[in-house]
C-alpha atoms as a PDB file:
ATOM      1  CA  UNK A   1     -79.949 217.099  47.420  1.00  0.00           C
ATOM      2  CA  UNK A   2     -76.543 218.816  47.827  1.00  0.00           C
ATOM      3  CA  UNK A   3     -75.320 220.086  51.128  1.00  0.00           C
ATOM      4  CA  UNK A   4     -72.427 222.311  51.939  1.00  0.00           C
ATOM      5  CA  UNK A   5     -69.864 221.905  54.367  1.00  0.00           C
ATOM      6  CA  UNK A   6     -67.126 223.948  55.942  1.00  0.00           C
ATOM      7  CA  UNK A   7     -63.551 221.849  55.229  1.00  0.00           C
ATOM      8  CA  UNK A   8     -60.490 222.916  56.733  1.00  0.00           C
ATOM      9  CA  UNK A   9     -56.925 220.876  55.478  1.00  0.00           C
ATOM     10  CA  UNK A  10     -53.855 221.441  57.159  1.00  0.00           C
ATOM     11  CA  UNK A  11     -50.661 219.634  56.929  1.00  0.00           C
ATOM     12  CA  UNK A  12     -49.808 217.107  59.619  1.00  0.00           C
ATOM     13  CA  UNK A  13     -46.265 215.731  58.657  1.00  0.00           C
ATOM     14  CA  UNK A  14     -46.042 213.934  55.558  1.00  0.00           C
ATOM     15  CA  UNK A  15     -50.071 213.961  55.224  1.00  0.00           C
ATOM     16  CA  UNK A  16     -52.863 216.536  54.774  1.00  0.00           C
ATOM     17  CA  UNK A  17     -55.772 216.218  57.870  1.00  0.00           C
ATOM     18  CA  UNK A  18     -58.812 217.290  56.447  1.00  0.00           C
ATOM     19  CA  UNK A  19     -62.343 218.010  58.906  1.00  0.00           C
ATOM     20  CA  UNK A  20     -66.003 218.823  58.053  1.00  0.00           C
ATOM     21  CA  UNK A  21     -65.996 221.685  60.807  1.00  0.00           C
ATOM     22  CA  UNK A  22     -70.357 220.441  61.077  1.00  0.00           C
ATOM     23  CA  UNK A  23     -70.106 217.541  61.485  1.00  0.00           C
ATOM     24  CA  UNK A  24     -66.548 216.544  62.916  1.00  0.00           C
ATOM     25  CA  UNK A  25     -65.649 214.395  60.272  1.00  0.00           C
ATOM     26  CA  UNK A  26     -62.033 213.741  59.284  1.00  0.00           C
ATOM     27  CA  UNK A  27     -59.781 211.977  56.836  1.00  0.00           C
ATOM     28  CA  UNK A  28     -56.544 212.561  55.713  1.00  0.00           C
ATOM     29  CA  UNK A  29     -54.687 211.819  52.377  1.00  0.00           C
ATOM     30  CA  UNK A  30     -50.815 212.231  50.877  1.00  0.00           C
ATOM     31  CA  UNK A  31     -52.181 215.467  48.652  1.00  0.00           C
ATOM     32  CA  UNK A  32     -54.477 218.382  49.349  1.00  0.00           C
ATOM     33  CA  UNK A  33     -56.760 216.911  46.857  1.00  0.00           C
ATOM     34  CA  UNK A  34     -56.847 213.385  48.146  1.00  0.00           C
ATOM     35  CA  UNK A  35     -57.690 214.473  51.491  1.00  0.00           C
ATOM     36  CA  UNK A  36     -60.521 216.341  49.866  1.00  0.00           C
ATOM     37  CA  UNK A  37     -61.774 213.303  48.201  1.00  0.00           C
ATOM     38  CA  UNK A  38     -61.218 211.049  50.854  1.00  0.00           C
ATOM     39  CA  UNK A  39     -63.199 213.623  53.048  1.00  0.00           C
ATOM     40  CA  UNK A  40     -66.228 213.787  50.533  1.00  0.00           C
ATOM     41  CA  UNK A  41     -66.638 210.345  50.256  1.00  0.00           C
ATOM     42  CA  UNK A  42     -66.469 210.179  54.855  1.00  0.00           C
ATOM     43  CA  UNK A  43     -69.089 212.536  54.677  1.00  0.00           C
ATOM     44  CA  UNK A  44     -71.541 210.819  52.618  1.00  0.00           C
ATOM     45  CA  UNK A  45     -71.262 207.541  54.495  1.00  0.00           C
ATOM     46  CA  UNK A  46     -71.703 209.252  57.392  1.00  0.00           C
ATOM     47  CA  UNK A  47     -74.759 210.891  56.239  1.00  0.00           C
ATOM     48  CA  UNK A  48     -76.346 207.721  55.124  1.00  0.00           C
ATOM     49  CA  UNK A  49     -76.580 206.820  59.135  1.00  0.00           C
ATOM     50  CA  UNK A  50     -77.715 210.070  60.027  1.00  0.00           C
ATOM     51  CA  UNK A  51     -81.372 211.325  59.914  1.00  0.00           C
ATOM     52  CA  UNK A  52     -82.410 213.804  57.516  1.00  0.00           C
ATOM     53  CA  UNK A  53     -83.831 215.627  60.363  1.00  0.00           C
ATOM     54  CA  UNK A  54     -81.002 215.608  62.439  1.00  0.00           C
ATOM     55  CA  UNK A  55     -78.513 217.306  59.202  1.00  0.00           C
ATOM     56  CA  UNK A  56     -76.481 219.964  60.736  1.00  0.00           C
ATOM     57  CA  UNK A  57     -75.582 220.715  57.230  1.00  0.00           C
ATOM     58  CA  UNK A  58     -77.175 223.694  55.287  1.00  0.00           C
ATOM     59  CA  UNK A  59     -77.292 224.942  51.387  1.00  0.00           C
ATOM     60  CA  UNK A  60     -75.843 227.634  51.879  1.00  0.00           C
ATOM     61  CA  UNK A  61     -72.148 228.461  51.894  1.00  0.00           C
ATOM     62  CA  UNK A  62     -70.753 229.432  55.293  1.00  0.00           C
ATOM     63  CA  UNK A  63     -68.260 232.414  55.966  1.00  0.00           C
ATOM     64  CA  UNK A  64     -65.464 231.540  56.823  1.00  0.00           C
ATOM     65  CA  UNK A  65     -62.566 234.261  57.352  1.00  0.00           C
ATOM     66  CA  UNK A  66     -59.743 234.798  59.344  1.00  0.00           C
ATOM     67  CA  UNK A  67     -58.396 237.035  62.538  1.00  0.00           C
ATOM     68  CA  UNK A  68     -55.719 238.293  63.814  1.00  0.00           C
ATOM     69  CA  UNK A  69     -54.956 238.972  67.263  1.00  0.00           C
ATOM     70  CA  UNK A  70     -51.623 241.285  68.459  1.00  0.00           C
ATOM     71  CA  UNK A  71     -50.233 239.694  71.545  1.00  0.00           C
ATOM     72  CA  UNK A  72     -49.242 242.932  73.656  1.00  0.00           C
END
């Protein structure tokens, strides 16, 4: 079964931080796309501890969007 998470990767020095916003799960790697990875494969080992029934995770995709907020 495949589950979707919301990622978020920001740049933290010389590495990229990334976080499954669900389930507050991070890694980091050197690229955007090794953080990714790295973050994927976090994920599912965390998963295989965790109850099915407990999966904060959904199939579908979430919204995700941003504000913007004039400081007056």
């Amino acid at each position: 079964m495949t589950y979707k998470s919301t990622a978020v990767i920001r740049k933290e020095g010389k590495w990229f931080i990334a976080r499954s916003l669900e389930l507050g799960v991070t890694s980091q790697g050197r690229t955007i796309e090794e953080a990714k990875n790295n973050l994927i494969e976090a994920v599912e080992l965390y998963l295989e501890d965790m109850p099915k029934s407990r999966s904060v995770l959904t199939r579908e995709a979430p919204l995700v969007t941003s504000i913007e907020v004039g400081r007056g």
